[in-house]
N, C-alpha and C. Protein backbone atom coordinates (compact mmCIF):
# COMPACT_ATOMS: atom_id res chain seq x y z
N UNK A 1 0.83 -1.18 0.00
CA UNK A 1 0.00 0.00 0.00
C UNK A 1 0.88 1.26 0.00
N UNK A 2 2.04 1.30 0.53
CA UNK A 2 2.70 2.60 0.84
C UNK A 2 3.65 2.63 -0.34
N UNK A 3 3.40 1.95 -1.54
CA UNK A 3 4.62 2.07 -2.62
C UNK A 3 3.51 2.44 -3.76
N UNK A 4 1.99 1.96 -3.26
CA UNK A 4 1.20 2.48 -4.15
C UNK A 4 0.45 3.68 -4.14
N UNK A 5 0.38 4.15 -2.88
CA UNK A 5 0.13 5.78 -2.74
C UNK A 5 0.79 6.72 -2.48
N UNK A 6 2.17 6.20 -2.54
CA UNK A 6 3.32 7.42 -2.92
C UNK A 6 3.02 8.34 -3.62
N UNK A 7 2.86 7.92 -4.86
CA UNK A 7 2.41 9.41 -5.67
C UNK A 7 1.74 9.68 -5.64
N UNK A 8 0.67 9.57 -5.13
CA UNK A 8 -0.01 10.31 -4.58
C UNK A 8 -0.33 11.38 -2.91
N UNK A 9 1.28 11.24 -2.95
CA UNK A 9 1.61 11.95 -1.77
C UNK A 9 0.90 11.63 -0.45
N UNK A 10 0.86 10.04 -0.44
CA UNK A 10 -0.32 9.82 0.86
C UNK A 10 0.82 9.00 1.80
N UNK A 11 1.06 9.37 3.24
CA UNK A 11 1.73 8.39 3.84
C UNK A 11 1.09 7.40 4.34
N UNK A 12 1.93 6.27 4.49
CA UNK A 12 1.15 4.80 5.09
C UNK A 12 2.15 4.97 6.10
N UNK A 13 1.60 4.56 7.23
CA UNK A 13 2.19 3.83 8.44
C UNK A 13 1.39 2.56 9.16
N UNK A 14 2.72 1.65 9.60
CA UNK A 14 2.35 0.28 10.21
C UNK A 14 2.00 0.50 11.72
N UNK A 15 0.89 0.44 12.32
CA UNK A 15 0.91 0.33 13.89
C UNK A 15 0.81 -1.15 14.25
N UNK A 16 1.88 -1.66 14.95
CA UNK A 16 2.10 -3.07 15.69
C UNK A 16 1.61 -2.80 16.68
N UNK A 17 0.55 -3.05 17.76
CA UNK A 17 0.22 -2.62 19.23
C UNK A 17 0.52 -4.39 19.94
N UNK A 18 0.76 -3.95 21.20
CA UNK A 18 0.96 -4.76 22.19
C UNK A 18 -0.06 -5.35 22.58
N UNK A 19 -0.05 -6.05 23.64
CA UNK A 19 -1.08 -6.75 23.96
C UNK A 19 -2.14 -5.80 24.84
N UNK A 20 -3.27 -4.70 24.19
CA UNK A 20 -4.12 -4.11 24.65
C UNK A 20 -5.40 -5.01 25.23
N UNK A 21 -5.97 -4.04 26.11
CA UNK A 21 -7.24 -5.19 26.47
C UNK A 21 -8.29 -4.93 26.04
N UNK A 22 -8.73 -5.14 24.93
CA UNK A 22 -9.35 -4.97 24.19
C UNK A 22 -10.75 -5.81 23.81
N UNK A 23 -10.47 -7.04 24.44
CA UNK A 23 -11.02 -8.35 24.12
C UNK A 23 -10.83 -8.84 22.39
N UNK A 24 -9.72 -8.64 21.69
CA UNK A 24 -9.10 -9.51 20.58
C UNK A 24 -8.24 -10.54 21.40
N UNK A 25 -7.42 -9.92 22.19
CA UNK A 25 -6.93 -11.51 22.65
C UNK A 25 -7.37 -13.00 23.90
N UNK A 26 -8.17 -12.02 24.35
CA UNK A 26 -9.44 -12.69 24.98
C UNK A 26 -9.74 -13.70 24.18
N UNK A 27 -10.32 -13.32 22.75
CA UNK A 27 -11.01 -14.42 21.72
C UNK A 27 -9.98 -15.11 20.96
N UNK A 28 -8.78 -14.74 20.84
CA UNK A 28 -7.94 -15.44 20.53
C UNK A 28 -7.63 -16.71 21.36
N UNK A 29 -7.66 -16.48 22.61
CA UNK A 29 -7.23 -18.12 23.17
C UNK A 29 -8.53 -18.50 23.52
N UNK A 30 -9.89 -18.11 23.56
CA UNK A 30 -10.55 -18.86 23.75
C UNK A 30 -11.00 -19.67 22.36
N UNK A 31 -10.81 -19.27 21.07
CA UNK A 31 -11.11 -19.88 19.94
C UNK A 31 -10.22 -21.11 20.00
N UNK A 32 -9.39 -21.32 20.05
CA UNK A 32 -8.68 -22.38 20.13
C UNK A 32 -9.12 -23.74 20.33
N UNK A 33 -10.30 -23.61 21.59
CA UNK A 33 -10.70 -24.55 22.16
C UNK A 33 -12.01 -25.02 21.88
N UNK A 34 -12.32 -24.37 20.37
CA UNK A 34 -13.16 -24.55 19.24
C UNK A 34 -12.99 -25.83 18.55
N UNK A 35 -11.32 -25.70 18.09
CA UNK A 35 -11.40 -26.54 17.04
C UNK A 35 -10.41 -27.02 17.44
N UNK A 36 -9.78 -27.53 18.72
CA UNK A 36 -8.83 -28.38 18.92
C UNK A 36 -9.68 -29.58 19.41
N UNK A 37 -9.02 -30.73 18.82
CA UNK A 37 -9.60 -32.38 19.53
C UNK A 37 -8.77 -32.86 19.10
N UNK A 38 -8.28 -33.71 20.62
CA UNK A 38 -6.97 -34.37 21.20
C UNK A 38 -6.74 -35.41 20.64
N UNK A 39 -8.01 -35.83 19.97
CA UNK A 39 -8.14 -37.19 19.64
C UNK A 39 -7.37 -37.22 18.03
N UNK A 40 -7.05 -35.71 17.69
CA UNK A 40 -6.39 -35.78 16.23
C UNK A 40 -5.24 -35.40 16.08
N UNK A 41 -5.01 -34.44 17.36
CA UNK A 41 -4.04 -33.45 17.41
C UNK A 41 -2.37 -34.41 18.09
N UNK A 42 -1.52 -33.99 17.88
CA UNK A 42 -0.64 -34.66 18.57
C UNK A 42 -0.32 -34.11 20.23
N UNK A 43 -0.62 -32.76 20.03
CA UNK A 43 -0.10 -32.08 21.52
C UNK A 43 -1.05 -32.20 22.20
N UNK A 44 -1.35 -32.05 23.66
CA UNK A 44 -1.78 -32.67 24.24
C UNK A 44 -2.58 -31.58 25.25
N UNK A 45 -3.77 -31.52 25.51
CA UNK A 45 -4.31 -30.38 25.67
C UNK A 45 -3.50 -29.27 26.92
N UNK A 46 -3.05 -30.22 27.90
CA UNK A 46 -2.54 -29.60 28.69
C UNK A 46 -1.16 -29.01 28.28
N UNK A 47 -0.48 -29.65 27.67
CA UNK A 47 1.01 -28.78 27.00
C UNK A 47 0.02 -27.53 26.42
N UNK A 48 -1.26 -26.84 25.55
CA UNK A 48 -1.26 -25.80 25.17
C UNK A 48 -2.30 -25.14 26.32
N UNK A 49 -2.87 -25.62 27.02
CA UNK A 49 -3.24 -24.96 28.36
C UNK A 49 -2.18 -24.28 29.23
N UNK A 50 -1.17 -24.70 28.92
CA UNK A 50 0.11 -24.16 30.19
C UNK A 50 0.72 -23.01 29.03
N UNK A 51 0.75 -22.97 28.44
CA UNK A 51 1.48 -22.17 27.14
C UNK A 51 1.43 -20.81 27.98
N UNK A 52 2.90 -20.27 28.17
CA UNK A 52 3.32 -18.67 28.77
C UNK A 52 2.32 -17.86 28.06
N UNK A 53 1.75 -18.27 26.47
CA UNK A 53 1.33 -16.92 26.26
C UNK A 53 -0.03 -16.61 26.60
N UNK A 54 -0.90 -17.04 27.06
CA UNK A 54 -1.77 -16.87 28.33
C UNK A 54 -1.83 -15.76 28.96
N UNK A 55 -0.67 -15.92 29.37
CA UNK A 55 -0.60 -14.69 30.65
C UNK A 55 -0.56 -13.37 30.38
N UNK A 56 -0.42 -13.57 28.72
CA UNK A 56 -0.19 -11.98 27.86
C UNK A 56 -1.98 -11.53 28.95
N UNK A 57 -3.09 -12.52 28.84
CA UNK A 57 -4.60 -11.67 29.44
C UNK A 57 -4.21 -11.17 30.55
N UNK A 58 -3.39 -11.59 31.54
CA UNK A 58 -3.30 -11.04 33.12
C UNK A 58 -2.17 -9.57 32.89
N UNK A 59 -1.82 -9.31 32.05
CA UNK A 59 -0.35 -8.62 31.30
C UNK A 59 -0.94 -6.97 30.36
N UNK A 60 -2.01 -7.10 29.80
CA UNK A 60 -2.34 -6.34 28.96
C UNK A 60 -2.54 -5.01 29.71
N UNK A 61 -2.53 -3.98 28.33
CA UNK A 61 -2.06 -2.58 28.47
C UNK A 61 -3.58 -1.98 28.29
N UNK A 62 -4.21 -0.82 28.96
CA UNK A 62 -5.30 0.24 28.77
C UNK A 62 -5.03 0.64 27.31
N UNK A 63 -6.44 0.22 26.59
CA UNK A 63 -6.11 0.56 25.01
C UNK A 63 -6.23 2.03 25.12
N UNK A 64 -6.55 2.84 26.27
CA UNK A 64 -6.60 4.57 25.62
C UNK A 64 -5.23 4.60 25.45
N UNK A 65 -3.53 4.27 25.78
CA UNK A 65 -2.62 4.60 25.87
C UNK A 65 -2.45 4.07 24.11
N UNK A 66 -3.07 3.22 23.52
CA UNK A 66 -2.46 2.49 21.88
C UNK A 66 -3.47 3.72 21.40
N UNK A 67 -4.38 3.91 21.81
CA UNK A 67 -5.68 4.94 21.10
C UNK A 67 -4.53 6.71 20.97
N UNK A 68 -4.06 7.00 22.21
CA UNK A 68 -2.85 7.86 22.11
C UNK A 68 -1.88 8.09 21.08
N UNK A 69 -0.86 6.50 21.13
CA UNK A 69 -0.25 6.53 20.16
C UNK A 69 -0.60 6.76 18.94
N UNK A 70 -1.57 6.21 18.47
CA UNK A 70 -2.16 5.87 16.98
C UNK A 70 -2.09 7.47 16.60
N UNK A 71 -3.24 8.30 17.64
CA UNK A 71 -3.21 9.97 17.05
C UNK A 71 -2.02 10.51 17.16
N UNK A 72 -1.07 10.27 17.57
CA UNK A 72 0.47 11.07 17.76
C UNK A 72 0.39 10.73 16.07
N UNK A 73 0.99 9.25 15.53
CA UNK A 73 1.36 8.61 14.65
C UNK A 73 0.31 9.61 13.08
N UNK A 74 -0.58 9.40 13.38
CA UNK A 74 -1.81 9.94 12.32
C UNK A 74 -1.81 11.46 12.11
N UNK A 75 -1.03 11.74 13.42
CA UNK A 75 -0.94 13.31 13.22
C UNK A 75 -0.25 13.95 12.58
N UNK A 76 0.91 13.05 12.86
CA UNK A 76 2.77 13.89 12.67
C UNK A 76 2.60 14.35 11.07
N UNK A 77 3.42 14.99 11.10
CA UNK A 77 3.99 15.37 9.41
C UNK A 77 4.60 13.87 9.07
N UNK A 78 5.44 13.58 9.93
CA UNK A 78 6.72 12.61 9.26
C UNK A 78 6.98 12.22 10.77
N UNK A 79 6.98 10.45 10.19
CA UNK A 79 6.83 9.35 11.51
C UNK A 79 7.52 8.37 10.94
N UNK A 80 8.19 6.95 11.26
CA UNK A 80 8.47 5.93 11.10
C UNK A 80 7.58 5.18 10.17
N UNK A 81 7.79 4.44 9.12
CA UNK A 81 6.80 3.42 9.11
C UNK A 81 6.29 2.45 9.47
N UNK A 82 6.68 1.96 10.25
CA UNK A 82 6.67 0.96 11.31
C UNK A 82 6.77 1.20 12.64
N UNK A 83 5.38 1.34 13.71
CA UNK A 83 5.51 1.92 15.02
C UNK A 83 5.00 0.73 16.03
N UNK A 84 5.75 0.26 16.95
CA UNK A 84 5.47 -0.86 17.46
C UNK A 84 4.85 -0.08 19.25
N UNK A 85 4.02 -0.38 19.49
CA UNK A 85 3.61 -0.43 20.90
C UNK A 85 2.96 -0.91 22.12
N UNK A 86 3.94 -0.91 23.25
CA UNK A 86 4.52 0.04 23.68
C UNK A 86 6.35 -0.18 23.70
N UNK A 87 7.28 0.08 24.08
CA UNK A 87 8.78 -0.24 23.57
C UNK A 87 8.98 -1.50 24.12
N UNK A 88 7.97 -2.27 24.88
CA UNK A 88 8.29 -3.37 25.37
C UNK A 88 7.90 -4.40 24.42
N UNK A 89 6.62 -4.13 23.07
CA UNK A 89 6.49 -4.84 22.49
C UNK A 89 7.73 -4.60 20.79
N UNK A 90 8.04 -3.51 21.14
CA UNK A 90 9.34 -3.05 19.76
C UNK A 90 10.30 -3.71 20.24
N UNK A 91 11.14 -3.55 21.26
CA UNK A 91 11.88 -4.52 21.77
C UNK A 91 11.71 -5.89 21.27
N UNK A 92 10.30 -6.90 21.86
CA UNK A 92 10.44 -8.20 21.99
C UNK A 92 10.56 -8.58 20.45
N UNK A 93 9.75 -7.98 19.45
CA UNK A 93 9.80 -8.08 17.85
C UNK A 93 11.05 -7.34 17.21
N UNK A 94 11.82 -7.30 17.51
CA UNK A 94 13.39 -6.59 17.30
C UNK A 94 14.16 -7.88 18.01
N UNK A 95 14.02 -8.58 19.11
CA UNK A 95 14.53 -9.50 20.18
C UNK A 95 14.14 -11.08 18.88
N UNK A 96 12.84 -10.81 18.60
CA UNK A 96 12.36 -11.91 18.23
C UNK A 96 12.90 -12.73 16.80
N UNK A 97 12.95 -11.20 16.00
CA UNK A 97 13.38 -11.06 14.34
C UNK A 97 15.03 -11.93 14.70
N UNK A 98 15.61 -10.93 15.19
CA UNK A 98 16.78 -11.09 15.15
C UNK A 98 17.44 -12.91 15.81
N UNK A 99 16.44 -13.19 16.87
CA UNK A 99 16.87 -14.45 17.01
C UNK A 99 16.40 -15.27 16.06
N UNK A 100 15.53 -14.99 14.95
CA UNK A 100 15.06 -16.41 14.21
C UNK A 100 15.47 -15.91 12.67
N UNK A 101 16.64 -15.04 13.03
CA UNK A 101 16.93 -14.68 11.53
C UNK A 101 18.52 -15.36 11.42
N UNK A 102 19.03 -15.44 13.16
CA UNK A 102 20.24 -16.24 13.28
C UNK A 102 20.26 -17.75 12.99
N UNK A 103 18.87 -17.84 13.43
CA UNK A 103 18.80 -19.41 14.19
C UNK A 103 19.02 -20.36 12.69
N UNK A 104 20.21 -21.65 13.04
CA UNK A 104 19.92 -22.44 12.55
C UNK A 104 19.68 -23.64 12.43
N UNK A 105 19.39 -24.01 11.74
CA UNK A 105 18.24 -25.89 11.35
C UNK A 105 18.98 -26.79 11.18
C-alpha cells in the first residue's frame, strides 16, 4: 500500500500494538478450544493450556494509551513506518526477528 500511494503523496504507516485489552486476545485463546480435539491433534491439551502466552490476558495494556499513540502517529507530518507499541512490544519483535533470523536448522 505505501509504494502504491506514494504518488499520490499519501503516507502509510504500520501500527504493531501490544497486547491491549481490548477483548481480541481474549477471543484469541478462547477460539482455540473450538477446534482443537486431542483425539487428532498430537499435543496434548494440557502442553497448550500451560502455554506462557496466556498470561499476555493477566499482562495487557489500557487501550486509551495504543488509542494515544495511533493519534500522535496519524498526526505527525513525518513518523516511522513501522511503530510498534509500547517499547516493550518493539523490543520483543526486534529480540524476536533477530533471534530467528540467526537461528539455525
Amino acid at each position: 500500500m505505501k509504494a502504491e500511494l506514494e504518488e499520490f503523496n499519501v503516507q502509510v504507516a504500520t501500527i504493531n500494538p501490544g497486547p491491549f485489552e481490548t477483548g481480541f486476545n481474549d477471543r484469541m485463546f478462547e477460539e482455540k478450544w473450538k477446534w482443537y480435539d486431542q483425539n487428532e491433534g498430537f499435543t496434548s491439551r494440557d502442553s497448550i493450556a500451560e502455554t506462557e502466552t496466556e498470561k499476555v490476558l493477566e499482562e495487557q495494556y489500557d487501550p486509551e494509551d495504543m488509542i494515544a499513540k495511533m493519534v500522535e502517529v496519524i498526526e505527525a507530518d513525518s513518523h516511522h513506518f513501522r511503530t510498534a507499541f509500547p517499547q516493550e512490544t518493539e523490543n520483543n519483535m526486534k529480540s524476536f526477528e533477530q533471534e530467528t533470523w540467526e537461528e539455525k536448522v
